[in-house]
C-alpha atoms as a PDB file:
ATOM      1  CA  UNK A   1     -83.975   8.296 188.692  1.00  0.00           C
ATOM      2  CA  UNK A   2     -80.240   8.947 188.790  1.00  0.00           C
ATOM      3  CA  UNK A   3     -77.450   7.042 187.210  1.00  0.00           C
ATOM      4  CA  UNK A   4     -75.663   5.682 184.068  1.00  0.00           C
ATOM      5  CA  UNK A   5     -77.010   3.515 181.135  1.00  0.00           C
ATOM      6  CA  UNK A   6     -75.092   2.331 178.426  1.00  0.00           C
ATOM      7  CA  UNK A   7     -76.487   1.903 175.394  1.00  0.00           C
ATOM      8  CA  UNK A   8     -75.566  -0.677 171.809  1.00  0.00           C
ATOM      9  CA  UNK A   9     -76.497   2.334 169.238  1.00  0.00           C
ATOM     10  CA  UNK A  10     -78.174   0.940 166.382  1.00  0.00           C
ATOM     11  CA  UNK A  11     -77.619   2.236 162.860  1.00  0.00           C
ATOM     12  CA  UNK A  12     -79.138   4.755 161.349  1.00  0.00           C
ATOM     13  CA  UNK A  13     -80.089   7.235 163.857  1.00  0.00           C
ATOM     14  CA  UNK A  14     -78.493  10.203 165.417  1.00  0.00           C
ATOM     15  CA  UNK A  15     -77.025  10.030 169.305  1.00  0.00           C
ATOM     16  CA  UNK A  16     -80.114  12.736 170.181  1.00  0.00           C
ATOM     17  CA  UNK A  17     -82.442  10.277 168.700  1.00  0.00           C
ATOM     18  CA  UNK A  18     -81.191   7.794 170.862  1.00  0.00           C
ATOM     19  CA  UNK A  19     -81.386  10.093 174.057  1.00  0.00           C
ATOM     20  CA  UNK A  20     -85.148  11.259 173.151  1.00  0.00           C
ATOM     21  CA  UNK A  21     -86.212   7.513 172.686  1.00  0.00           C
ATOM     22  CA  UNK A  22     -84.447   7.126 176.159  1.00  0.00           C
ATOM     23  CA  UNK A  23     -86.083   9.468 177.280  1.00  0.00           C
ATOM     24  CA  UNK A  24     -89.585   8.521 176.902  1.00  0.00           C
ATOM     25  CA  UNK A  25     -88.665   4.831 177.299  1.00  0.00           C
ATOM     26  CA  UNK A  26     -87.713   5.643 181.439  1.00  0.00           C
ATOM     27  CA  UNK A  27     -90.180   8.814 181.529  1.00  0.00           C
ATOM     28  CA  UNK A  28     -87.714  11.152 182.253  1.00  0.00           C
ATOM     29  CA  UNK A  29     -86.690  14.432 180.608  1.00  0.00           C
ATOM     30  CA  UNK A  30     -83.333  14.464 181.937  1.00  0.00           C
ATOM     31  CA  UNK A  31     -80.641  12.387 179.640  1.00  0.00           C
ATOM     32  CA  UNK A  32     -77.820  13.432 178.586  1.00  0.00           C
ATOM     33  CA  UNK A  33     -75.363  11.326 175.849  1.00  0.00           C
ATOM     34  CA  UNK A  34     -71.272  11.996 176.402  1.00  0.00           C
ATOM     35  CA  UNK A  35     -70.282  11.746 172.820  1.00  0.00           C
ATOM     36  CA  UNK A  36     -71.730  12.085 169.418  1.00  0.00           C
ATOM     37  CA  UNK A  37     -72.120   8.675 167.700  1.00  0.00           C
ATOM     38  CA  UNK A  38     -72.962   9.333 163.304  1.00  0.00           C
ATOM     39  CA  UNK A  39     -75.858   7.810 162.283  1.00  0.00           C
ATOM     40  CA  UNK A  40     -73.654   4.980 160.252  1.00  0.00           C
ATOM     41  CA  UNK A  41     -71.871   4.092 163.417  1.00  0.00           C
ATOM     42  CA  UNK A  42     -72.990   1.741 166.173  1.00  0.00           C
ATOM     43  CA  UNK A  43     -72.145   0.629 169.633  1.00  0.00           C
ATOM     44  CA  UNK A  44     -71.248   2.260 173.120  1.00  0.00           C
ATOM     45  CA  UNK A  45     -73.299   5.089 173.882  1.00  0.00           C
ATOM     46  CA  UNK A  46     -73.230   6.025 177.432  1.00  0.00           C
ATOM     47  CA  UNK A  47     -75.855   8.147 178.562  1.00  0.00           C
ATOM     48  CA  UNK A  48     -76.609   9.974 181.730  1.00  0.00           C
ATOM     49  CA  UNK A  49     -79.623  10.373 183.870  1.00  0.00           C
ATOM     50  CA  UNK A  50     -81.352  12.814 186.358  1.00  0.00           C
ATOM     51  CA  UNK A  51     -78.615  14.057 188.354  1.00  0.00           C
ATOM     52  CA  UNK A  52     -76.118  12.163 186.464  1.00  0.00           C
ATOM     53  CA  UNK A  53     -76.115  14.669 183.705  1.00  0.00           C
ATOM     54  CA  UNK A  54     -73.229  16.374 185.854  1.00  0.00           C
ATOM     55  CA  UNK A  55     -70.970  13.627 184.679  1.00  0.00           C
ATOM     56  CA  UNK A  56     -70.975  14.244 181.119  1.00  0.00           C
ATOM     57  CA  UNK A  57     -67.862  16.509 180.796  1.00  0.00           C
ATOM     58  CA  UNK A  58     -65.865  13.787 182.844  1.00  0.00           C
ATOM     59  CA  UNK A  59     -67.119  10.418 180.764  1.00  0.00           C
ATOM     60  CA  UNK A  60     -67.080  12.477 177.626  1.00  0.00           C
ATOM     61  CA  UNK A  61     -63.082  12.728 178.210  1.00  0.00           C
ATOM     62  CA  UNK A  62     -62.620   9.410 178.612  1.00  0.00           C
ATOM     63  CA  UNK A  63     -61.076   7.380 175.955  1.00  0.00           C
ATOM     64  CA  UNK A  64     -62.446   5.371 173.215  1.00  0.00           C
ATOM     65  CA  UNK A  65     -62.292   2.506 171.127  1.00  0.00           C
ATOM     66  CA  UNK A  66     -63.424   1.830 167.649  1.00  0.00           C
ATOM     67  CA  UNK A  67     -63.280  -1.090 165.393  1.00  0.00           C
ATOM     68  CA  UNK A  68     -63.748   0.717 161.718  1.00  0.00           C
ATOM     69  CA  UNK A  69     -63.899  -0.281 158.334  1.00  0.00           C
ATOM     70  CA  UNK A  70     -62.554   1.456 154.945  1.00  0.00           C
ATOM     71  CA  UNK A  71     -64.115   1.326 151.620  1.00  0.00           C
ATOM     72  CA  UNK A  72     -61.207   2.084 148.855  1.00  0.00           C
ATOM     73  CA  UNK A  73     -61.538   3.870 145.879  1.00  0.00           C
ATOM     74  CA  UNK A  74     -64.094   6.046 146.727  1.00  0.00           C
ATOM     75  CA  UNK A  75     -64.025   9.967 148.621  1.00  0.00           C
ATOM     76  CA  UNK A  76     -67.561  11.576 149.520  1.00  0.00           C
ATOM     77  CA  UNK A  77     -68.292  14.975 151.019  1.00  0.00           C
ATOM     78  CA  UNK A  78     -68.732  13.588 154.725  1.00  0.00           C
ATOM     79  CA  UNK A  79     -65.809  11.207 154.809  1.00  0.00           C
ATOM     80  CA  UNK A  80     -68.351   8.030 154.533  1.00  0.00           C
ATOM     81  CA  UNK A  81     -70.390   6.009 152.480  1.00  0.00           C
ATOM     82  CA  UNK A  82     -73.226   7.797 153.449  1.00  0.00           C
ATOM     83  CA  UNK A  83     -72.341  10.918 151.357  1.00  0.00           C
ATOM     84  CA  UNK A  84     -72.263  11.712 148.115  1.00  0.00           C
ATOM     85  CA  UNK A  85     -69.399  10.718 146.177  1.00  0.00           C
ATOM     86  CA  UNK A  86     -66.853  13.169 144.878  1.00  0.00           C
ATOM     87  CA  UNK A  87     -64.020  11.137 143.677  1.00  0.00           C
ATOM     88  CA  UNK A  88     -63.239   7.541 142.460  1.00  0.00           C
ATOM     89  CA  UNK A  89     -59.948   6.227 142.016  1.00  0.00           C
ATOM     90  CA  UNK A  90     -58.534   2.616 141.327  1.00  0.00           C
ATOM     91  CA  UNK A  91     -56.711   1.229 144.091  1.00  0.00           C
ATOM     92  CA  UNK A  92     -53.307  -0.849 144.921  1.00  0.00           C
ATOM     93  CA  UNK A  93     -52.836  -1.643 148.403  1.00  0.00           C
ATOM     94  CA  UNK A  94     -49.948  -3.059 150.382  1.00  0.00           C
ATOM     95  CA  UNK A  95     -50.352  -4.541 153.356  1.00  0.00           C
ATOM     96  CA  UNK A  96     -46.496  -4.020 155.105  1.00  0.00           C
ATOM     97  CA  UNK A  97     -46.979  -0.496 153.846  1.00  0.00           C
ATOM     98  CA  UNK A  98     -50.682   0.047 155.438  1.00  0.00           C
ATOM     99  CA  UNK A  99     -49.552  -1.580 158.547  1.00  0.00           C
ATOM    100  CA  UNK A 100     -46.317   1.109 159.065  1.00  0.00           C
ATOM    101  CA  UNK A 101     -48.732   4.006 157.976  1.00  0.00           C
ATOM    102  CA  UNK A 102     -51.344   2.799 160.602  1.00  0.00           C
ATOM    103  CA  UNK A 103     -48.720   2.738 163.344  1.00  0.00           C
ATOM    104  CA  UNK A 104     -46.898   6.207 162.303  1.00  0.00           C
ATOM    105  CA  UNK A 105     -50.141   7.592 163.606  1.00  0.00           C
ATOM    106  CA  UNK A 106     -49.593   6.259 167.294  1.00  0.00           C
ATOM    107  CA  UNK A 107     -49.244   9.534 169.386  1.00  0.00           C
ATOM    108  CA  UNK A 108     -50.450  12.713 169.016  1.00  0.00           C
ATOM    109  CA  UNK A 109     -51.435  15.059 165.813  1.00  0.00           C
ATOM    110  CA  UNK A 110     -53.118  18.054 164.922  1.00  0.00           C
ATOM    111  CA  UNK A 111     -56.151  16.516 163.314  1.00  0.00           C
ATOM    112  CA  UNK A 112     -58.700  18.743 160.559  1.00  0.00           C
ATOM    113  CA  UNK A 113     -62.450  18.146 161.617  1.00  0.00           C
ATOM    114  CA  UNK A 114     -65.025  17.122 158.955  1.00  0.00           C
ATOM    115  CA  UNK A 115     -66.586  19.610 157.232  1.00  0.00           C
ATOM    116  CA  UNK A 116     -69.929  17.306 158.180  1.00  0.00           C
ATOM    117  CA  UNK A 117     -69.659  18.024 161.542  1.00  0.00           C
ATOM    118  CA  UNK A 118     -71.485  19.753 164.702  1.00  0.00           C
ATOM    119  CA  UNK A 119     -68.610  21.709 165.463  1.00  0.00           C
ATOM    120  CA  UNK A 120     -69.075  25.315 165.582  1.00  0.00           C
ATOM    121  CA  UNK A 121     -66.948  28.375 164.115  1.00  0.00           C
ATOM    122  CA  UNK A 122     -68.443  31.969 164.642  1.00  0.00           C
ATOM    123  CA  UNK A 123     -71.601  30.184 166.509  1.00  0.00           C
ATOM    124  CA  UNK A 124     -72.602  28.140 162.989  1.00  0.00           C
ATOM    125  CA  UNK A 125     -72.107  24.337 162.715  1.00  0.00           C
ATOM    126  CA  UNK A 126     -69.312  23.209 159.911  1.00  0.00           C
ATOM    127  CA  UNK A 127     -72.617  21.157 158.165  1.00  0.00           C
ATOM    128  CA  UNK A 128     -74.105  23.976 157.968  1.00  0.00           C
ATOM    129  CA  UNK A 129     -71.626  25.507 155.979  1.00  0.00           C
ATOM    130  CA  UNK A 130     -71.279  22.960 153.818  1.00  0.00           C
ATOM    131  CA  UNK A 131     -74.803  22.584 153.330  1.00  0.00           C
ATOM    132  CA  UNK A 132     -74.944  26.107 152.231  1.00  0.00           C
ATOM    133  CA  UNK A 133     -71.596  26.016 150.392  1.00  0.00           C
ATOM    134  CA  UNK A 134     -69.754  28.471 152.119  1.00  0.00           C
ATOM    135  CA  UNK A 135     -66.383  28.501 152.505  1.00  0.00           C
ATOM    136  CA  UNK A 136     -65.271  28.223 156.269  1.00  0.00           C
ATOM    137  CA  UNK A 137     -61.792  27.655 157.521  1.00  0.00           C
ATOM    138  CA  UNK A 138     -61.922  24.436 159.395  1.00  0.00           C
ATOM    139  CA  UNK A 139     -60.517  24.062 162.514  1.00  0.00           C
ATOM    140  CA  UNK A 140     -58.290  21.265 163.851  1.00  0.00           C
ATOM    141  CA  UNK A 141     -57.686  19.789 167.014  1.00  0.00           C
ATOM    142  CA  UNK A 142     -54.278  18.168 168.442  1.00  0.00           C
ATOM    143  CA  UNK A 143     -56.032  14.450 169.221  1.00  0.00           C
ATOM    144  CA  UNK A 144     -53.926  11.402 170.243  1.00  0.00           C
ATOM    145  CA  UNK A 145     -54.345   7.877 168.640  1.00  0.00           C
ATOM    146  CA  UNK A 146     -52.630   5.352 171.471  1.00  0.00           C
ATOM    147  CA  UNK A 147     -53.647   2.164 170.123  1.00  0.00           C
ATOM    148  CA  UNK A 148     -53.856   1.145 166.377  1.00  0.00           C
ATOM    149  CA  UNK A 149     -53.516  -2.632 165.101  1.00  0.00           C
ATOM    150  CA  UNK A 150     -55.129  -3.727 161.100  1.00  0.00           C
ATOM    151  CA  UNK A 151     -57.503  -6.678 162.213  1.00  0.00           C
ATOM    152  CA  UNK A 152     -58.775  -7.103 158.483  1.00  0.00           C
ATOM    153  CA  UNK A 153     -57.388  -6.354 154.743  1.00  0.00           C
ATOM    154  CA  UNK A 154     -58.834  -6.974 151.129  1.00  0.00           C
ATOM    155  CA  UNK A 155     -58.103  -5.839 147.313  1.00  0.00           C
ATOM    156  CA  UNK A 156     -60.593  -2.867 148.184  1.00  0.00           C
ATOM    157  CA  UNK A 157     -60.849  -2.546 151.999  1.00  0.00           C
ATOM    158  CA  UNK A 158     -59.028  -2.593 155.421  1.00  0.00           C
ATOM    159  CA  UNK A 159     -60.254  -3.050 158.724  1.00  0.00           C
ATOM    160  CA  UNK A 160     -58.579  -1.571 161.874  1.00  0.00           C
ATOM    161  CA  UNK A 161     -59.146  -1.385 165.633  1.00  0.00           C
ATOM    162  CA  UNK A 162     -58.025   1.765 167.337  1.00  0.00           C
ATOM    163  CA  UNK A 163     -58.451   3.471 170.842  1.00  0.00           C
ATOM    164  CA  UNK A 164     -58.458   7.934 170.992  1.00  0.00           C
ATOM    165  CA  UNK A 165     -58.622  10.468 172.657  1.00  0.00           C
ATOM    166  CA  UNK A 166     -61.566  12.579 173.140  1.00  0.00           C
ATOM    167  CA  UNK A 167     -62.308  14.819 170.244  1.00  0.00           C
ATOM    168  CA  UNK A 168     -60.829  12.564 167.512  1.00  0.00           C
ATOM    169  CA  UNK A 169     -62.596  11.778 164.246  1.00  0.00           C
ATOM    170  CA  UNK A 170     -62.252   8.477 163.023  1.00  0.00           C
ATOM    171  CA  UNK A 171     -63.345   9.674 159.766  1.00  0.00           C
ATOM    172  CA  UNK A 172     -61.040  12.289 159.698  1.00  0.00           C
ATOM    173  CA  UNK A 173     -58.478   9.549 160.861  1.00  0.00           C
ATOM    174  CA  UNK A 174     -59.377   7.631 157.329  1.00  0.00           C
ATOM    175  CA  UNK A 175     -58.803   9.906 155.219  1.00  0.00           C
ATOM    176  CA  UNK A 176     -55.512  11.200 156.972  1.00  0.00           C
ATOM    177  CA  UNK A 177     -54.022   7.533 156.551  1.00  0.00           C
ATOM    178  CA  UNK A 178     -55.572   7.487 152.816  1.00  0.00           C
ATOM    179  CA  UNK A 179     -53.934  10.106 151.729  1.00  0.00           C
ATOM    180  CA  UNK A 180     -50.455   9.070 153.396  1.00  0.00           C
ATOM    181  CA  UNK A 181     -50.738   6.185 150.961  1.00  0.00           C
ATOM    182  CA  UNK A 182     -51.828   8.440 148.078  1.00  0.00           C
ATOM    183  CA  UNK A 183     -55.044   6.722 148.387  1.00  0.00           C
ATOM    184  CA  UNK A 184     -58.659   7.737 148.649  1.00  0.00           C
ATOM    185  CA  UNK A 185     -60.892   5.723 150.885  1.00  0.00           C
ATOM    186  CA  UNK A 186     -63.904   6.513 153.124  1.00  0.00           C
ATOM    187  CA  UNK A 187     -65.334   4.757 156.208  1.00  0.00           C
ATOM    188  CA  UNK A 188     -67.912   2.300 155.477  1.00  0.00           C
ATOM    189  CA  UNK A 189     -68.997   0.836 159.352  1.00  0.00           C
ATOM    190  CA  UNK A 190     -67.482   1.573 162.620  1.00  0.00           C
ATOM    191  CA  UNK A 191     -68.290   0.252 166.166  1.00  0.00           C
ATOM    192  CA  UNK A 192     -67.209   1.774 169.050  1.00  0.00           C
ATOM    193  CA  UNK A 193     -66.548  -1.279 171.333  1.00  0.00           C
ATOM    194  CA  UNK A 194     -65.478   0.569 174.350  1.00  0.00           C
ATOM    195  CA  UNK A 195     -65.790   3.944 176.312  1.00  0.00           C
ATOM    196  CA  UNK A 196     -63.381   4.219 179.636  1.00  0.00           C
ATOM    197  CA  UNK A 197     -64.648   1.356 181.842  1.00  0.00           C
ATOM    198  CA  UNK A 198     -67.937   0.669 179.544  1.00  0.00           C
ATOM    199  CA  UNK A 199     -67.672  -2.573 176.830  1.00  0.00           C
ATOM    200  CA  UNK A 200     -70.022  -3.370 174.228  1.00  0.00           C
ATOM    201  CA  UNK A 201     -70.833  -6.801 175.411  1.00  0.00           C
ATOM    202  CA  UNK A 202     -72.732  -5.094 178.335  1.00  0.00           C
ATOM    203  CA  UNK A 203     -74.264  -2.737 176.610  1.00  0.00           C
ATOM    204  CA  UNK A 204     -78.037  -2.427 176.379  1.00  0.00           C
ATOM    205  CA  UNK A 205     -80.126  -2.650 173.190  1.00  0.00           C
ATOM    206  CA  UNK A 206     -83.461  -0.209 172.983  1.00  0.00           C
ATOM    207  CA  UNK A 207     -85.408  -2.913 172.872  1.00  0.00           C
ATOM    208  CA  UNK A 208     -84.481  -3.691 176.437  1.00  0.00           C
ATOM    209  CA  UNK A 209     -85.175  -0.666 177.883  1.00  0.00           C
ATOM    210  CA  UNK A 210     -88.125  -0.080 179.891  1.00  0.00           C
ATOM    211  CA  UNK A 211     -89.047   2.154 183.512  1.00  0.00           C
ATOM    212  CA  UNK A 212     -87.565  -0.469 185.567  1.00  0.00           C
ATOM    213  CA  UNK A 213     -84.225  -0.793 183.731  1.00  0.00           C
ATOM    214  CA  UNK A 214     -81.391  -0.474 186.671  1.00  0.00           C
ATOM    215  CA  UNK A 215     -79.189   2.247 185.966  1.00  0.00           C
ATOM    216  CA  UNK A 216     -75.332   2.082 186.888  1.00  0.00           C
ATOM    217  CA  UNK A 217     -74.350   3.710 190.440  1.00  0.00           C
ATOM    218  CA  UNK A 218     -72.402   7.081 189.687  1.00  0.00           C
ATOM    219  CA  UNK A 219     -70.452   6.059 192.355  1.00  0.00           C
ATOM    220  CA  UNK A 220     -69.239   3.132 189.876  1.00  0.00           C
ATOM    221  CA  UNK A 221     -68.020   5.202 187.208  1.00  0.00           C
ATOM    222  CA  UNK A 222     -65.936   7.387 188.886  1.00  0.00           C
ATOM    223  CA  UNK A 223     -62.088   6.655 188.004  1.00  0.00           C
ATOM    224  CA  UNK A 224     -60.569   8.930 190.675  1.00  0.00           C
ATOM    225  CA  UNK A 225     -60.439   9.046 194.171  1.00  0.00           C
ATOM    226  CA  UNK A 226     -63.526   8.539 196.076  1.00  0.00           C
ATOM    227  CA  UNK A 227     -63.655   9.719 200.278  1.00  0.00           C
ATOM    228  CA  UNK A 228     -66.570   8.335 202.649  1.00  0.00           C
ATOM    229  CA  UNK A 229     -67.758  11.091 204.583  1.00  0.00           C
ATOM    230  CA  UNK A 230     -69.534  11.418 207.868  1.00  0.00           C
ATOM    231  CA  UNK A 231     -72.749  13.610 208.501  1.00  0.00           C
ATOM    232  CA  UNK A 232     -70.756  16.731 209.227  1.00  0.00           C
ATOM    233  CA  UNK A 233     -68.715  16.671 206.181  1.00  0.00           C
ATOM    234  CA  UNK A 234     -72.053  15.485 204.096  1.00  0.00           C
ATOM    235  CA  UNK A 235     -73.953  18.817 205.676  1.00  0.00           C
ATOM    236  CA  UNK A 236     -70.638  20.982 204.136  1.00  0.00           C
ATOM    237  CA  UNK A 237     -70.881  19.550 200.916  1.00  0.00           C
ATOM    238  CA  UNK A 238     -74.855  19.809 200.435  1.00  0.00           C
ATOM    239  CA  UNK A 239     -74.221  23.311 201.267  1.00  0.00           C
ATOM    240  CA  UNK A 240     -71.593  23.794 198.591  1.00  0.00           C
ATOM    241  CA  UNK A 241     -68.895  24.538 201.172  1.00  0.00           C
ATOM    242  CA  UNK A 242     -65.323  24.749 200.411  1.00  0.00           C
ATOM    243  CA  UNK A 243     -63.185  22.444 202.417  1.00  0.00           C
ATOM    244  CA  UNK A 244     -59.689  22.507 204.072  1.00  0.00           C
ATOM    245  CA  UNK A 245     -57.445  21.181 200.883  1.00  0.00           C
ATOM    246  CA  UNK A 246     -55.405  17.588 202.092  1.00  0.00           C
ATOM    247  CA  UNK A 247     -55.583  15.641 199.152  1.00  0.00           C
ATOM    248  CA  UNK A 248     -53.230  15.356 196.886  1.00  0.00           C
ATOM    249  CA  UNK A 249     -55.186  15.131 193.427  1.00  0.00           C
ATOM    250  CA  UNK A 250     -56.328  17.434 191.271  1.00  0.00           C
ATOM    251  CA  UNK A 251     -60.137  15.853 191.358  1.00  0.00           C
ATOM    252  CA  UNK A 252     -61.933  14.144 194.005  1.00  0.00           C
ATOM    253  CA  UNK A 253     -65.601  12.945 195.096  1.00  0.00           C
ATOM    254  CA  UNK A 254     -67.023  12.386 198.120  1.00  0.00           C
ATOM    255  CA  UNK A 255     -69.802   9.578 199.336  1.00  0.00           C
ATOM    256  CA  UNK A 256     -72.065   9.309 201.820  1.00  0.00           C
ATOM    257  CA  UNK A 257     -73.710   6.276 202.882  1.00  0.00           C
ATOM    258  CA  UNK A 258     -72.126   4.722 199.891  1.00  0.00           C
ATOM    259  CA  UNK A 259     -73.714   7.492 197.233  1.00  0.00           C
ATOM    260  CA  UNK A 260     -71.839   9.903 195.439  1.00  0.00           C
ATOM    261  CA  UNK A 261     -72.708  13.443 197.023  1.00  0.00           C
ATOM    262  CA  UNK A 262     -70.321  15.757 195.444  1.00  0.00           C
ATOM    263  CA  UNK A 263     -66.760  16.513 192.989  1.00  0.00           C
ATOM    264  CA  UNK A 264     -64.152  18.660 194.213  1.00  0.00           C
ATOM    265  CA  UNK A 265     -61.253  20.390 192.283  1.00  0.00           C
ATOM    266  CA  UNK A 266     -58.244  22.675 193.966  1.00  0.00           C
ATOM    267  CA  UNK A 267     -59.486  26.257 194.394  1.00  0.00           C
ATOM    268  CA  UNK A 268     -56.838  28.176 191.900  1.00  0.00           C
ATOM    269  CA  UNK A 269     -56.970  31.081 194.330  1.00  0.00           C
ATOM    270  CA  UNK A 270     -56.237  29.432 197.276  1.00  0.00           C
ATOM    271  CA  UNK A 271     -54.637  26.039 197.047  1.00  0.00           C
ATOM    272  CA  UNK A 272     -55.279  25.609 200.855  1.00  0.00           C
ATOM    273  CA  UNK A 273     -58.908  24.943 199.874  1.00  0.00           C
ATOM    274  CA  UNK A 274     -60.915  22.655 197.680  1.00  0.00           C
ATOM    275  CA  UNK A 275     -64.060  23.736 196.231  1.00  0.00           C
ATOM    276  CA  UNK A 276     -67.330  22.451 194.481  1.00  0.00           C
ATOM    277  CA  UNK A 277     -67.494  21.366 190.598  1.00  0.00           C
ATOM    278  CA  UNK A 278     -70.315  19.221 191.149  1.00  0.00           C
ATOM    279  CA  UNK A 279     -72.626  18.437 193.664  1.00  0.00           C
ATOM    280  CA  UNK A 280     -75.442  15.865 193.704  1.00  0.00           C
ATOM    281  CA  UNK A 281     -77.703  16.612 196.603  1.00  0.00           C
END
């Protein structure tokens, strides 16, 4: 059992949850999720299985897109209503001003992780830090926001969609564009609707899921260039063989009958060649 299945996340349970219910629903070991969904979040959660597990580097870097919601005048420890409260403030927002603080956050910025997060410094997760009440210096990473448009405003909310790069926080995002109103704020709901080529409207609910559940092609997901090879070239590549370089992108996969068999990337110390990053047979 090899492939891709996209999942509608419900709320209130961790990605990993997710992936062990998966895994007993198809009665397989091997699933793999490419990108952390909070428990308060729902939506597009794309997981891999069997041999598709090699794709998760390459899906996880796809971008994404949320729809998320902000409760005003409130801050908690984890950046959303699901933590404990640590400030409340009243609130006056303007829409014009909302709407030209939303869109001086289109390209890219050096974005502070949450504090309540999996990310590791000196091999210990941030939550674990906090949990503990240790100081830590948090890292950030530079993150690009391409897309943002406000789809919903009240006295004490706002409701925007927005597409990312990998590695951004939306919660972090919140309180960024809080605090560039002199607000406070926290997120209350988000969705991710969308995941590179994967949409919410065809994703799967658990309740759906059973053994004989088809699972997406891995040919299908691929968003570079894809080669048909014949049984000489297939024999090369199930061997793990490096292969005479004529292709002019940086990544490549290869087929046989129709089946993804293998990724290639340029060999660094020898451009005339091509070499294995992944191969599936």
């Amino acid at each position: 059992m090899d492939g891709i299945i996209v999942i509608n996340k419900p709320k209130g349970i961790t990605s990993r949850e997710v992936v062990n219910k998966v895994c007993k629903l198809l009665n397989t070991k091997k699933v793999g999720h490419t990108g952390t969904l909070d428990p308060i979040a729902t939506g597009v959660l794309v997981l891999c299985v069997g041999k598709a597990t090699k794709l998760v580097e390459i899906l996880t870097s796809n971008d994404k897109e949320y729809v998320a919601t902000v409760k005003l005048g409130i801050l908690t420890d984890t950046l959303d209503t699901d933590g404990t409260i640590i400030e409340k403030k009243c609130v006056n927002l303007d829409k014009d001003k909302l709407v030209n603080v939303l869109n001086s956050f289109i390209g890219t910025y050096n974005q502070e992780v949450p504090i309540y997060s999996a990310v590791k410094v000196n091999g210990k997760k941030l939550y674990e830090y906090a949990r503990a009440k240790k100081e830590v210096t948090i890292p950030k990473r530079m993150v690009e926001i391409k897309k943002i448009k406000l789809i919903e405003f009240g006295s004490d909310y706002y409701k925007f969609k927005v597409t990312v790069s990998k590695g951004t926080y939306i919660r972090s995002l919140i309180n960024d564009i809080c605090k560039k109103m002199n607000l406070i704020g926290c997120m209350s709901d988000l969705i991710r609707t969308k995941q590179g080529k994967f949409y919410i409207e065809n994703a799967l609910d658990l309740e759906d899921i059973n053994e004989n559940t088809p699972l997406i092609n891995m040919i299908d997901v691929i968003d570079f260039p894809i080669y048909e090879v014949d049984e000489f070239l297939f024999n090369k590549i199930k061997n793990g063989s490096k292969l005479e370089n004529r292709y002019t992108n940086e990544k490549i996969a290869f087929s046989y009958n129709k089946k993804l068999i293998g990724i290639y990337i340029e060999d660094i110390n020898d451009k005339t060649k091509i070499k294995p990053k992944n191969i599936f047979v």
